[in-house]
C-alpha atoms as a PDB file:
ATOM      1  CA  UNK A   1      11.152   2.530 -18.206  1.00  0.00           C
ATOM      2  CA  UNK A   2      10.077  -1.319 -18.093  1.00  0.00           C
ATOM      3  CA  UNK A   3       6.907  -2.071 -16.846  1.00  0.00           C
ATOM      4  CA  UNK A   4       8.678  -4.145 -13.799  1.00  0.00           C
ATOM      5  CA  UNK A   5       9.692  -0.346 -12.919  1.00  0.00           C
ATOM      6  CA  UNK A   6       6.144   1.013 -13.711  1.00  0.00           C
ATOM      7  CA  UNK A   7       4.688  -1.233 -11.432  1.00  0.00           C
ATOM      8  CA  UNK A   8       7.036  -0.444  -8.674  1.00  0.00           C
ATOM      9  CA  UNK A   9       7.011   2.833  -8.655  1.00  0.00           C
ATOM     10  CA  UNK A  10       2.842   2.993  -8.883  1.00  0.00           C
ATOM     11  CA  UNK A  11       3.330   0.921  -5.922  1.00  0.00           C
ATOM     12  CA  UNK A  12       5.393   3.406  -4.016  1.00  0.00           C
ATOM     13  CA  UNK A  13       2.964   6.430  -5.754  1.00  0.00           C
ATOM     14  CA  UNK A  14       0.005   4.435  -3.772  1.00  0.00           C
ATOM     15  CA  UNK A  15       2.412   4.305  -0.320  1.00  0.00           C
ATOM     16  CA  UNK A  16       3.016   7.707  -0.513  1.00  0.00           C
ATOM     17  CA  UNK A  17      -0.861   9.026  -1.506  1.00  0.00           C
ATOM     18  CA  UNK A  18      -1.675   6.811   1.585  1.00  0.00           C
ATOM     19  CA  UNK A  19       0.090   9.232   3.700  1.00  0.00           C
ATOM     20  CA  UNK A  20      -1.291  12.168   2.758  1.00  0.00           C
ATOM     21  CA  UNK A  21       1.768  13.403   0.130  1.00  0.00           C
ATOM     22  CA  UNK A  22       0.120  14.965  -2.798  1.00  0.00           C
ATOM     23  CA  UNK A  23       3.992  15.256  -4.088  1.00  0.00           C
ATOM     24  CA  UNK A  24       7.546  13.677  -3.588  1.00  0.00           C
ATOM     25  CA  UNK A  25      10.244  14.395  -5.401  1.00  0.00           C
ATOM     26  CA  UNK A  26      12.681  11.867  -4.924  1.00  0.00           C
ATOM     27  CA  UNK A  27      10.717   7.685  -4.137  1.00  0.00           C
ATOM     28  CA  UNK A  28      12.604   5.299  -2.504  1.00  0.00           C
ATOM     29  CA  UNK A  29      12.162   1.659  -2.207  1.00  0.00           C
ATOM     30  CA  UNK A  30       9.238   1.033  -0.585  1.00  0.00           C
ATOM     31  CA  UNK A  31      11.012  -2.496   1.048  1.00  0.00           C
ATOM     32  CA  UNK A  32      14.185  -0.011   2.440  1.00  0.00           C
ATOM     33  CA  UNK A  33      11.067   2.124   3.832  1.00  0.00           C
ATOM     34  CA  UNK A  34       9.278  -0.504   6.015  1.00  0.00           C
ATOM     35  CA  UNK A  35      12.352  -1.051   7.731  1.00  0.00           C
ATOM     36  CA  UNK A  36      11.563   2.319   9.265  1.00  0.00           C
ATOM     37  CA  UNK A  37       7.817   1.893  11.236  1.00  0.00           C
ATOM     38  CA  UNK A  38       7.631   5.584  11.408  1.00  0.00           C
ATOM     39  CA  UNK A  39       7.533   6.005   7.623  1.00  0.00           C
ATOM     40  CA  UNK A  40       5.201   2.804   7.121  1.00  0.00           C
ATOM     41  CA  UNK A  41       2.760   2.240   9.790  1.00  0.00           C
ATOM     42  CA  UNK A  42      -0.036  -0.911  10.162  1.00  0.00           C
ATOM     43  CA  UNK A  43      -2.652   1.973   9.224  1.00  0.00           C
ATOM     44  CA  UNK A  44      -1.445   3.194   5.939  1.00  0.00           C
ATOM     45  CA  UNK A  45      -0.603  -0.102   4.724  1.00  0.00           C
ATOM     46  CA  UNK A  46      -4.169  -1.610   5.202  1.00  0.00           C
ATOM     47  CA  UNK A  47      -5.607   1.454   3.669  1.00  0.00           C
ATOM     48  CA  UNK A  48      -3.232   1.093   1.072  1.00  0.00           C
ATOM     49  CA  UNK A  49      -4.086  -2.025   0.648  1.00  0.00           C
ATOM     50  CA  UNK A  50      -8.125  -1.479   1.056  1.00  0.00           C
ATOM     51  CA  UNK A  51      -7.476   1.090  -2.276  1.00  0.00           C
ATOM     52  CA  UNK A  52      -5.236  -1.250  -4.241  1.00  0.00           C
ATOM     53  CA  UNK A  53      -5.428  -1.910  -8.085  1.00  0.00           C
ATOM     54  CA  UNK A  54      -2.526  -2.571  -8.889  1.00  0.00           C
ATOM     55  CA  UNK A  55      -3.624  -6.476 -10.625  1.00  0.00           C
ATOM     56  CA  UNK A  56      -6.624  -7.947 -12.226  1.00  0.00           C
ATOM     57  CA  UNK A  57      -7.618  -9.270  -8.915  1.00  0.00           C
ATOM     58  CA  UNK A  58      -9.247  -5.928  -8.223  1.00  0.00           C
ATOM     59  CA  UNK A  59     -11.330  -6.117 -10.631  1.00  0.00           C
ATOM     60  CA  UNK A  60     -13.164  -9.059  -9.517  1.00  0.00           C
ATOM     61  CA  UNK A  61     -13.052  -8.779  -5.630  1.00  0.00           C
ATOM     62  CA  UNK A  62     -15.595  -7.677  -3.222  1.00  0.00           C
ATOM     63  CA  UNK A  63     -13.024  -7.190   0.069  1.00  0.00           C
ATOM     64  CA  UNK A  64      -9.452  -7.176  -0.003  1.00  0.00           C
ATOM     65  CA  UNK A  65      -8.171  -9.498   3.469  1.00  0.00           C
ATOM     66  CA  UNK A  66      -5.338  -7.850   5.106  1.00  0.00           C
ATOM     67  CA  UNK A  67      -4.864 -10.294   7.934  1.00  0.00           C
ATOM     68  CA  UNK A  68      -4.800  -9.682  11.570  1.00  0.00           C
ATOM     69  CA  UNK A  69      -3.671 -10.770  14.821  1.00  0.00           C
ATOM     70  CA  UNK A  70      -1.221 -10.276  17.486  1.00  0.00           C
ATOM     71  CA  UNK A  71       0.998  -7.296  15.398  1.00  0.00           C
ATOM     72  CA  UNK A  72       3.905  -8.191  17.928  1.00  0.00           C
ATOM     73  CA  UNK A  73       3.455 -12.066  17.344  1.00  0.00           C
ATOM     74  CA  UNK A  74       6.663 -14.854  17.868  1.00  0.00           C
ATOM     75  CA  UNK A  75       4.956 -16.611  14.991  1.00  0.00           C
ATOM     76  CA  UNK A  76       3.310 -15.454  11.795  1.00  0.00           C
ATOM     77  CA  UNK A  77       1.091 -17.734   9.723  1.00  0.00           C
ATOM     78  CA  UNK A  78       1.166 -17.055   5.443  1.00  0.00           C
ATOM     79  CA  UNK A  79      -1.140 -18.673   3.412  1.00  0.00           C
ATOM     80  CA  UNK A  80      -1.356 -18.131  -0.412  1.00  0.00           C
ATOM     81  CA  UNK A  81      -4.581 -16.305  -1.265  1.00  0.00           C
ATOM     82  CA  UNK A  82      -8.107 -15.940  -0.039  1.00  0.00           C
ATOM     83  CA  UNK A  83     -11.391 -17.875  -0.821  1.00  0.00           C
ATOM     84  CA  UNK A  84     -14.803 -16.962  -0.866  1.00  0.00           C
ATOM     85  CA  UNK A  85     -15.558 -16.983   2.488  1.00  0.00           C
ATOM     86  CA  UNK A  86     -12.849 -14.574   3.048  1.00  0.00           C
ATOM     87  CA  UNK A  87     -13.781 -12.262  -0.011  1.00  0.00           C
ATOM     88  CA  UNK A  88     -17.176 -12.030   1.268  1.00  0.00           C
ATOM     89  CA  UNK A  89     -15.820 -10.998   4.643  1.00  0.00           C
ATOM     90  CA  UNK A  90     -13.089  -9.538   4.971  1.00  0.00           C
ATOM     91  CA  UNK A  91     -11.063 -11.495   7.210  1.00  0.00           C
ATOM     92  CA  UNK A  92      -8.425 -14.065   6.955  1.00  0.00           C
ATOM     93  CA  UNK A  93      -8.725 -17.441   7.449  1.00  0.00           C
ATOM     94  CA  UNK A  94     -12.515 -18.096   8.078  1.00  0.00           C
ATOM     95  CA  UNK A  95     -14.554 -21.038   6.921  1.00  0.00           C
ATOM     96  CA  UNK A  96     -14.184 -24.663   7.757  1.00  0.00           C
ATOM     97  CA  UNK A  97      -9.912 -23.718   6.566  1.00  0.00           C
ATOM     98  CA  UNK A  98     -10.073 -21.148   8.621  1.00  0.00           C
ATOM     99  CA  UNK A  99     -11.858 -23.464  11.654  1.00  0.00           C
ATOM    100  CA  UNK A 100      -9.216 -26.239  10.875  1.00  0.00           C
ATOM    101  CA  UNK A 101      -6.148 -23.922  11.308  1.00  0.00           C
ATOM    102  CA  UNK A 102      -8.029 -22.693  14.296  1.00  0.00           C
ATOM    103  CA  UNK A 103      -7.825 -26.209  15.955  1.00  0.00           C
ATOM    104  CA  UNK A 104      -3.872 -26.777  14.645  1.00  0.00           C
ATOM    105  CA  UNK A 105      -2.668 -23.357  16.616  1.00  0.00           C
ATOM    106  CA  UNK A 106      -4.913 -24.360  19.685  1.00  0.00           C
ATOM    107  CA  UNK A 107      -5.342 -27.801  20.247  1.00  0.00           C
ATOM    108  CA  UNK A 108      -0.998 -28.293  19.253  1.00  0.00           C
ATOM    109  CA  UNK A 109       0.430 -25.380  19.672  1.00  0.00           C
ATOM    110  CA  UNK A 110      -1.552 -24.614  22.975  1.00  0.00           C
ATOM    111  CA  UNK A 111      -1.390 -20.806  21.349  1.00  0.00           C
ATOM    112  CA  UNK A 112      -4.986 -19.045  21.656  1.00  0.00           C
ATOM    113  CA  UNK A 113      -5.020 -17.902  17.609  1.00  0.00           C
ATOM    114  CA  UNK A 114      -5.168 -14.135  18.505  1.00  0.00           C
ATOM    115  CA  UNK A 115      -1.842 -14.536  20.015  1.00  0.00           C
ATOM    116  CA  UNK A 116      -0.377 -15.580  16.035  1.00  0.00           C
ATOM    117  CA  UNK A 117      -0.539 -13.008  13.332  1.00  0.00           C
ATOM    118  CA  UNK A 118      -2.295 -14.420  10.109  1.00  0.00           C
ATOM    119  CA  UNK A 119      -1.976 -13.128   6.658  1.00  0.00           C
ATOM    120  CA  UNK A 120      -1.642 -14.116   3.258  1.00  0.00           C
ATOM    121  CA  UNK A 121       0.254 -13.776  -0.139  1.00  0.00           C
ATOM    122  CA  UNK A 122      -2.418 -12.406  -2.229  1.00  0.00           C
ATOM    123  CA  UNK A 123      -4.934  -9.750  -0.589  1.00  0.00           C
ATOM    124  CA  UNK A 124      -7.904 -10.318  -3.612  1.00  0.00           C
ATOM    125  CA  UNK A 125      -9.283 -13.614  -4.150  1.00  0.00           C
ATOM    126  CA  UNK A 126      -8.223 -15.103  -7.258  1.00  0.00           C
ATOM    127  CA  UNK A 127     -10.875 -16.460  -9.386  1.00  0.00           C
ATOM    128  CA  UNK A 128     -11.826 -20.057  -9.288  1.00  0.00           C
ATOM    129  CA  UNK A 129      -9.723 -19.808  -6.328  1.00  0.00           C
ATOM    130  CA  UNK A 130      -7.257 -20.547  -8.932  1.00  0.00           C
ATOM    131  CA  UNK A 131      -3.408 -20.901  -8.105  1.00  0.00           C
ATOM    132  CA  UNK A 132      -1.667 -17.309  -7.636  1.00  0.00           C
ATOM    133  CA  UNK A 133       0.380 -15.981 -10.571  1.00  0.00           C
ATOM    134  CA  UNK A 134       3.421 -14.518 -10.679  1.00  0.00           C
ATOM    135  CA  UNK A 135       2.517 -11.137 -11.597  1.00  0.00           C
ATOM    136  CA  UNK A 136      -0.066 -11.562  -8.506  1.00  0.00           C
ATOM    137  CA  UNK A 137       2.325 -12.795  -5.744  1.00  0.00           C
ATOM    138  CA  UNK A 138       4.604  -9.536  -7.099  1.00  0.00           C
ATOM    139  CA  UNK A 139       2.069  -7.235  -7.392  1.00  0.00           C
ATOM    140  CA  UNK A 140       1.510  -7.739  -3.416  1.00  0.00           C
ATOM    141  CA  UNK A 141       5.003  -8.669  -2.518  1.00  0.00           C
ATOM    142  CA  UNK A 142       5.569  -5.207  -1.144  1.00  0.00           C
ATOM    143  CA  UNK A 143       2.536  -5.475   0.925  1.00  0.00           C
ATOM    144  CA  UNK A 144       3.927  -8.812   2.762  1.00  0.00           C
ATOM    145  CA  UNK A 145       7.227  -7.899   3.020  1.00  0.00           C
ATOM    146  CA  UNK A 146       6.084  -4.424   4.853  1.00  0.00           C
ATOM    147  CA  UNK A 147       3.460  -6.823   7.299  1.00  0.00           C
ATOM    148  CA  UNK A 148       6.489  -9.353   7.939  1.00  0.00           C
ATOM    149  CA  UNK A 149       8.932  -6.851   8.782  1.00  0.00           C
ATOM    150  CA  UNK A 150       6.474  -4.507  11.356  1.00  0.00           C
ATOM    151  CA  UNK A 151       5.240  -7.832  12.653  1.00  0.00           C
ATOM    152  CA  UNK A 152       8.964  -9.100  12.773  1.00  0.00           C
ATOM    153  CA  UNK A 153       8.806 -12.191  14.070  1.00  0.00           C
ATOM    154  CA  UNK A 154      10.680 -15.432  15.476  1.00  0.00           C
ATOM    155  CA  UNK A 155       8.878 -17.865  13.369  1.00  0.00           C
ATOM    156  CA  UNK A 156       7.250 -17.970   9.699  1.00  0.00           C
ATOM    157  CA  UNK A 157       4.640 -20.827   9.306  1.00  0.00           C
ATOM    158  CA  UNK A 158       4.685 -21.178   5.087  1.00  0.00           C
ATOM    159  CA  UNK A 159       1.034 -22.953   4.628  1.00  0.00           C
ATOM    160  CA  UNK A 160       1.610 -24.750   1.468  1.00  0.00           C
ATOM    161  CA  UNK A 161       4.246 -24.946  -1.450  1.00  0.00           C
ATOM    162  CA  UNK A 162       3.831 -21.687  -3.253  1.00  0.00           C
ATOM    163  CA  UNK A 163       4.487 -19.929  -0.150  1.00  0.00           C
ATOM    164  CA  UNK A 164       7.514 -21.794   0.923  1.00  0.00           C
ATOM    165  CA  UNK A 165       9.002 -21.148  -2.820  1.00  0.00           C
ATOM    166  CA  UNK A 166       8.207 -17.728  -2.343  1.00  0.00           C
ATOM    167  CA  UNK A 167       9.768 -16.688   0.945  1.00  0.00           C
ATOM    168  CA  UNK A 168      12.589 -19.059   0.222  1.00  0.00           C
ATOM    169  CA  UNK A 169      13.481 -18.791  -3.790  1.00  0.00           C
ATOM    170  CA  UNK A 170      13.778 -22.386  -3.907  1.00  0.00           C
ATOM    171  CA  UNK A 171      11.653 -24.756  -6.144  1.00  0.00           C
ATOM    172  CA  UNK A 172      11.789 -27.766  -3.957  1.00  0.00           C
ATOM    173  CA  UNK A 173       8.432 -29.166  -3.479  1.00  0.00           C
ATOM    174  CA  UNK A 174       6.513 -29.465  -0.425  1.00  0.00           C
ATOM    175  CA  UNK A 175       7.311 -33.127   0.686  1.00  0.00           C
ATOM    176  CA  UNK A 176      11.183 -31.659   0.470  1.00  0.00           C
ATOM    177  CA  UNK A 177      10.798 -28.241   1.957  1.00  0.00           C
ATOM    178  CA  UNK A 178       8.695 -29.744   5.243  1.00  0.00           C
ATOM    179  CA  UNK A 179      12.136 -31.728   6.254  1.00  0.00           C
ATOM    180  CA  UNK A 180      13.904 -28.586   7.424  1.00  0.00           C
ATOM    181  CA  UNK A 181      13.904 -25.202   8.775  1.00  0.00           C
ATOM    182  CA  UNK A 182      15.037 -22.651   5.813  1.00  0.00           C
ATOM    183  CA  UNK A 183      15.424 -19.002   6.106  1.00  0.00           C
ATOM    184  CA  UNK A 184      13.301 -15.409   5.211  1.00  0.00           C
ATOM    185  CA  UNK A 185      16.123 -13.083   5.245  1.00  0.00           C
ATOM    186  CA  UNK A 186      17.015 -13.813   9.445  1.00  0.00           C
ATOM    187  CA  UNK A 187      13.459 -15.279   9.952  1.00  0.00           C
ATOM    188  CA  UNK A 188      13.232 -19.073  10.580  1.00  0.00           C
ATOM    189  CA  UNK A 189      10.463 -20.819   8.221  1.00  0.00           C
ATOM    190  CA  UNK A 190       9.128 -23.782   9.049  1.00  0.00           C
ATOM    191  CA  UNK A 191       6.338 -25.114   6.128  1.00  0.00           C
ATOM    192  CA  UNK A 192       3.396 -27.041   6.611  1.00  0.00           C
ATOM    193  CA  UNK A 193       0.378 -28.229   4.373  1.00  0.00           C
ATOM    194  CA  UNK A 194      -2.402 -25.274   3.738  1.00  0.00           C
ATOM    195  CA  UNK A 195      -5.798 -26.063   5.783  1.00  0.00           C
ATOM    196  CA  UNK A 196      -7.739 -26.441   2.785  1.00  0.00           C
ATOM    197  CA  UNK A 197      -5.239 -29.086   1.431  1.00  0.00           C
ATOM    198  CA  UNK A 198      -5.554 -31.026   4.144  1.00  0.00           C
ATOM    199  CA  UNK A 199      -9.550 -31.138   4.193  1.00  0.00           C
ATOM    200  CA  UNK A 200      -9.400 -32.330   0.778  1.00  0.00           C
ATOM    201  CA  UNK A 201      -6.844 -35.010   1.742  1.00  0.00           C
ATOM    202  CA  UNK A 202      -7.679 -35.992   5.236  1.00  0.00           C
ATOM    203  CA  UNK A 203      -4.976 -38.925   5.421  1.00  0.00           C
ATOM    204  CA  UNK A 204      -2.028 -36.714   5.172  1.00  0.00           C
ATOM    205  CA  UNK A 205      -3.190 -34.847   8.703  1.00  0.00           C
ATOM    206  CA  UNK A 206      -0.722 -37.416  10.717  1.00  0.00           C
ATOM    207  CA  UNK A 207       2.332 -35.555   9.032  1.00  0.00           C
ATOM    208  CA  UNK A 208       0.595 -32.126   9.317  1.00  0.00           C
ATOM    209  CA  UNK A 209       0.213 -33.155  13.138  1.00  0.00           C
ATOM    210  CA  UNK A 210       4.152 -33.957  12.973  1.00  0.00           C
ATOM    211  CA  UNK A 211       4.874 -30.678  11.406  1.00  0.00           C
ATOM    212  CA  UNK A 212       3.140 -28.664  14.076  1.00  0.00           C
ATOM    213  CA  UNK A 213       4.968 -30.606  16.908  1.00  0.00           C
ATOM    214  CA  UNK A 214       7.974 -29.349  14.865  1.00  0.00           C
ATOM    215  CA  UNK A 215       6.618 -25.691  15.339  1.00  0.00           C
ATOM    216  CA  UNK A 216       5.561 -26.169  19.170  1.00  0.00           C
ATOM    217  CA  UNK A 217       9.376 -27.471  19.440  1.00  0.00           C
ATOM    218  CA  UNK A 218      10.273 -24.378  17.688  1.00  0.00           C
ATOM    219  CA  UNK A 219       8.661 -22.040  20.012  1.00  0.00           C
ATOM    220  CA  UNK A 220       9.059 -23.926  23.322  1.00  0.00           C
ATOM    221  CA  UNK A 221      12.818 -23.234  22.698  1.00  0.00           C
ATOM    222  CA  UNK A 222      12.945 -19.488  22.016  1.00  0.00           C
END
């Protein structure tokens, strides 16, 4: 067995010890699986998540962040991974990035941020807040796709490259991918420039601003 195949089918192990099987005999995929909310459910994937090792993440993480929101949301924000702020706590998106998102969903969008669901990539803070590695963004691919498809929603916000060339499986860079709408599966994505980008380059926040109109557009028409 290859250790892509070892990995997944720890992964599934981990789903399955999650809801209380001590045994199974035959796995199935756990992607197939999430299609069906009565086999996965928002509480056995966070604790699944809360007891993942799957990655050297673990190892050097003091809170995984699961994300959190509206669970029934039109539009789903994905970032890439979390920082400090949000390994010390525990919850997505806090901190002057998480303060600056605040302000794009409210003050543009005219959406109260509890109304969005919020999540990212990676659920362990990579060190050095470092860029996420392959073998990262796979080891918690099955833990996205299961939040994207219970949240199921109208809208994916990408926030940054890495995401974008993840949901999409397309290399183009950012400055390319914000010029259209692609597709997750039958989900419209629209990407955008990651919080923390943009408060490290503060003169790039006019075409963030034209991006969000984009979104607002989006929604205003659904």
């Amino acid at each position: 067995m290859s250790n892509s195949q070892n990995l997944q089918l720890l992964k599934e192990l981990y789903i399955y010890k999650s809801m209380g099987f001590s045994y199974v005999d035959k796995l199935q995929s756990v992607q197939n699986n999430t299609k069906n909310r009565s086999i996965v459910t928002w509480d056995d994937l966070e604790k699944t998540v809360k007891n993942c090792f799957l990655c050297e993440l673990s190892k050097s993480r003091k809170n995984t962040v699961f994300g959190n929101g509206n669970k029934n949301a039109k539009v789903m924000f994905i970032g890439e991974a979390p920082g400090m702020v949000e390994d010390e706590s525990g919850d997505v998106f806090v901190g002057r990035s998480g303060e600056l998102l605040t302000k794009m969903i409210e003050n543009v969008l005219n959406i109260p941020r509890d109304e969005v669901y919020i999540t990212n990539m990676l659920k362990c803070k990579p060190p050095s807040n470092a860029s996420a590695t392959k073998n990262q963004i796979n080891s918690c691919s099955d833990y996205l796709t299961s939040q994207i498809n219970l949240v199921s929603p109208k809208l994916i916000v990408a926030l940054g490259q890495s995401v974008y060339q993840y949901l999409s499986n397309d290399d183009s860079s950012l400055s390319e991918a914000r010029m259209s709408i692609s597709k997750y599966k039958e989900i419209s994505v629209i990407t955008t420039y990651h919080p923390s980008y943009l408060l490290r380059n503060p003169s790039i926040k006019k075409q963030a601003h034209q991006d969000l109109l984009k979104i607002k557009s989006f929604l205003d028409n659904l």
